[in-house]
C-alpha atoms as a PDB file:
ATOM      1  CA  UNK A   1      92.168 119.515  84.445  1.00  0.00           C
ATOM      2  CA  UNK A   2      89.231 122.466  83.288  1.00  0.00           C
ATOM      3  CA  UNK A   3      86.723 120.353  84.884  1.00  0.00           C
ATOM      4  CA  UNK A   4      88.133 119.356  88.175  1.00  0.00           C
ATOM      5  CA  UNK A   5      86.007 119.037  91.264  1.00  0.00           C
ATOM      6  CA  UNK A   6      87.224 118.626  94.970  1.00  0.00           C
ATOM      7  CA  UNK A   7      86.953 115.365  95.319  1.00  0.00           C
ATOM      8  CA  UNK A   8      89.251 114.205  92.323  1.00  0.00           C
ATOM      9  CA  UNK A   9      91.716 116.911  93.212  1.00  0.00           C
ATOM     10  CA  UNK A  10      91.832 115.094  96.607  1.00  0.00           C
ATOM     11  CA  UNK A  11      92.522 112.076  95.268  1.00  0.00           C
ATOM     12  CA  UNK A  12      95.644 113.364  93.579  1.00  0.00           C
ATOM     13  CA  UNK A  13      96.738 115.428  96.563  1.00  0.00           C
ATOM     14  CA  UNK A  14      96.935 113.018  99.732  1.00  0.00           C
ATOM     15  CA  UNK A  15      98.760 115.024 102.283  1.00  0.00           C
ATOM     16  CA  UNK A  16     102.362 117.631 103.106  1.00  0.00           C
ATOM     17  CA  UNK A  17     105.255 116.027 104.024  1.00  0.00           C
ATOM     18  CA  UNK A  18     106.212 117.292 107.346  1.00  0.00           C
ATOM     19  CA  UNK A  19     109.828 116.143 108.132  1.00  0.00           C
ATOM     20  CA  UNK A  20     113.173 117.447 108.748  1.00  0.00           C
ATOM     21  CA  UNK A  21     114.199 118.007 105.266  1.00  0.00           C
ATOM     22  CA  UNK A  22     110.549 119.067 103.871  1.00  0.00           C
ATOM     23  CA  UNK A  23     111.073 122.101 106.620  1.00  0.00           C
ATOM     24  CA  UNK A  24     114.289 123.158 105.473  1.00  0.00           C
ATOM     25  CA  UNK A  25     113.241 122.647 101.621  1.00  0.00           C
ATOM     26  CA  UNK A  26     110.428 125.533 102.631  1.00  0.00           C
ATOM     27  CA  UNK A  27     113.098 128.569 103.208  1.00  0.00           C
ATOM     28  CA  UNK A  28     113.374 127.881  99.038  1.00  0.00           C
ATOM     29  CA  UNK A  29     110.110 128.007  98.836  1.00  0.00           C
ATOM     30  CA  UNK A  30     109.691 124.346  98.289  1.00  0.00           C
ATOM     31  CA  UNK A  31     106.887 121.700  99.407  1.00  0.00           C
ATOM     32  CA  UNK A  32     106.543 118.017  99.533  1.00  0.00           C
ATOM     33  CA  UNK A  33     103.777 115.909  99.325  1.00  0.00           C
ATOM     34  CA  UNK A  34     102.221 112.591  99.242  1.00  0.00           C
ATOM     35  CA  UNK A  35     100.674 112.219  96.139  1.00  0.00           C
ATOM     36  CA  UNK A  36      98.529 109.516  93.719  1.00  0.00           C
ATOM     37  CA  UNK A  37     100.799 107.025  92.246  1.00  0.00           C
ATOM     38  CA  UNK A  38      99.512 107.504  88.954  1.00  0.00           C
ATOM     39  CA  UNK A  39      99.418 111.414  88.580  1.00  0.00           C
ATOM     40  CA  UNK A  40     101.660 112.993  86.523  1.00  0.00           C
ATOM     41  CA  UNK A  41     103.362 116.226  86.777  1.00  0.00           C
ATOM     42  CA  UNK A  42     101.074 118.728  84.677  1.00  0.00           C
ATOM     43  CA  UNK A  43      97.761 117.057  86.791  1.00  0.00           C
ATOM     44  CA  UNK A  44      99.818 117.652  90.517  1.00  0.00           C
ATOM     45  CA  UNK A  45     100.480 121.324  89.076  1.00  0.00           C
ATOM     46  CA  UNK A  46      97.181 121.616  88.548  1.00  0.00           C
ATOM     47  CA  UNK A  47      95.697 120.567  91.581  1.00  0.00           C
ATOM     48  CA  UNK A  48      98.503 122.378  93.643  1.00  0.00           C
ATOM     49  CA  UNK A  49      97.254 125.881  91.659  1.00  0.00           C
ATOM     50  CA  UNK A  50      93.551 124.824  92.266  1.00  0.00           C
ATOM     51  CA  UNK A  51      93.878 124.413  95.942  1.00  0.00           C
ATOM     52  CA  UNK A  52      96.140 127.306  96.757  1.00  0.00           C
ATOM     53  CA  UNK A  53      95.514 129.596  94.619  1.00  0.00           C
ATOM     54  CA  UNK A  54      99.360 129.887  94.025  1.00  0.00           C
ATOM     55  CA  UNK A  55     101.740 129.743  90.664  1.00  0.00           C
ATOM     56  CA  UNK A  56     103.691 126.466  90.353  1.00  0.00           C
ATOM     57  CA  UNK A  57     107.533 126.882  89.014  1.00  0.00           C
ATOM     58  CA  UNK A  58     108.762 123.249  88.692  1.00  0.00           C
ATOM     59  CA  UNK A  59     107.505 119.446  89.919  1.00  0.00           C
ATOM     60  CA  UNK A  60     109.920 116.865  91.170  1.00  0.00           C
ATOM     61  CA  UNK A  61     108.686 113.308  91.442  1.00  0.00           C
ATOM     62  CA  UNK A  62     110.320 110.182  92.574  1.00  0.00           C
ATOM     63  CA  UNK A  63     108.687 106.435  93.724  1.00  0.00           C
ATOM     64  CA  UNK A  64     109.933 105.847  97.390  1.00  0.00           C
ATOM     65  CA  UNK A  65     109.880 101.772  97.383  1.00  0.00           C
ATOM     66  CA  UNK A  66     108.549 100.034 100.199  1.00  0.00           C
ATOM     67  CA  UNK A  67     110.408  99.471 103.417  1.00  0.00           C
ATOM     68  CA  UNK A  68     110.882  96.309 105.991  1.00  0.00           C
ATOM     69  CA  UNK A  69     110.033  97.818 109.136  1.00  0.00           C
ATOM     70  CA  UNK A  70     110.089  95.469 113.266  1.00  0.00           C
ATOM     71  CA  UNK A  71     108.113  96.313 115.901  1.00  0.00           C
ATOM     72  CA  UNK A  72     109.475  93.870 118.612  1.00  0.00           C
ATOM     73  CA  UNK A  73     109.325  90.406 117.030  1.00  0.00           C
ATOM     74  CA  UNK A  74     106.965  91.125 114.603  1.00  0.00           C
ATOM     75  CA  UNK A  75     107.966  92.212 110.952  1.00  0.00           C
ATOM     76  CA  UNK A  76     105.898  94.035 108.476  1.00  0.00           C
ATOM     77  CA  UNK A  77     106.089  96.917 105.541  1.00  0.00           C
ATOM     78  CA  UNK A  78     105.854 100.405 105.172  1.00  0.00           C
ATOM     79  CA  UNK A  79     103.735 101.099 101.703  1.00  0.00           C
ATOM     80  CA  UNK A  80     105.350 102.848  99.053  1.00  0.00           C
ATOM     81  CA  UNK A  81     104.734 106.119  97.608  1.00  0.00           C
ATOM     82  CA  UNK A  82     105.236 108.541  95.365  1.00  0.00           C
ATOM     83  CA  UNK A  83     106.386 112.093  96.604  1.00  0.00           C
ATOM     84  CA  UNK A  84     106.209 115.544  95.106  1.00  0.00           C
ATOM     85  CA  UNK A  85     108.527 118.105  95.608  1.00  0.00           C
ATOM     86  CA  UNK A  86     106.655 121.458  94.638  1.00  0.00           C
ATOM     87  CA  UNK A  87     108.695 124.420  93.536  1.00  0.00           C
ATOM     88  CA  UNK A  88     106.505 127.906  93.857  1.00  0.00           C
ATOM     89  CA  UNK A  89     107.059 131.494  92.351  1.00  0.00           C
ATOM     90  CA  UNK A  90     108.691 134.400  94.833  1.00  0.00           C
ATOM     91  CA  UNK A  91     106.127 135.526  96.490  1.00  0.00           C
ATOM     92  CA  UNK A  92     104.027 132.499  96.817  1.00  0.00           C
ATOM     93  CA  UNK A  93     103.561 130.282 100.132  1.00  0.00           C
ATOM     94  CA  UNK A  94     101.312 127.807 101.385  1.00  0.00           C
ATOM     95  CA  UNK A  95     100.732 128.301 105.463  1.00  0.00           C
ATOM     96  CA  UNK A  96     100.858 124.281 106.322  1.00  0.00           C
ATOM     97  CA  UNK A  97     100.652 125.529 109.809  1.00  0.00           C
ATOM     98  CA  UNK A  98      97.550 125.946 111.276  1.00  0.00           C
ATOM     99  CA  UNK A  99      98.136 129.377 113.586  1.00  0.00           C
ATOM    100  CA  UNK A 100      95.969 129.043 116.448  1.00  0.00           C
ATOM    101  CA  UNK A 101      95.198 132.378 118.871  1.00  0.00           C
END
């Protein structure tokens, strides 16, 4: 991933996870994103240490499947996705809140 530019790392890198369990994963220093389906662990690192500037410890993946999901009478499907779980060196964060003034 030497010659990387913004737009492929962004490709790789969708969005954080912001739920319940992402928040308490960050008091050990731990992240979660949405990520590419077909990136593996070593390109995520990379990007992760590209866009943060920080030093990545260890990578969990796992394929969420798609779920049935109602909306009154009507029945579709959430998409799948792969998640990343993003384990950073002491010292290390990532401010996914924006701190306004």
């Amino acid at each position: 991933m030497t010659n990387c530019s913004d737009d492929s790392i962004m490709k790789i890198i969708k969005y954080p996870i912001i739920t319940d369990k992402a928040t308490r994963l960050l008091a050990n220093n731990q992240y979660s994103f949405v990520v590419s389906p077909k990136s593996d662990k070593p390109t995520i690192k990379a990007a992760i240490e590209y866009l943060f500037n920080v030093k990545v410890i260890k990578i969990n993946t796992s394929h969420l499947p798609k779920k049935q999901k109602r909306v009154g009478k009507y029945i579709g499907w959430k998409s799948h996705y792969k998640k990343a779980i993003v384990t950073l060196a002491e010292g290390d964060t990532i401010n996914l809140f924006a701190e306004e003034n």
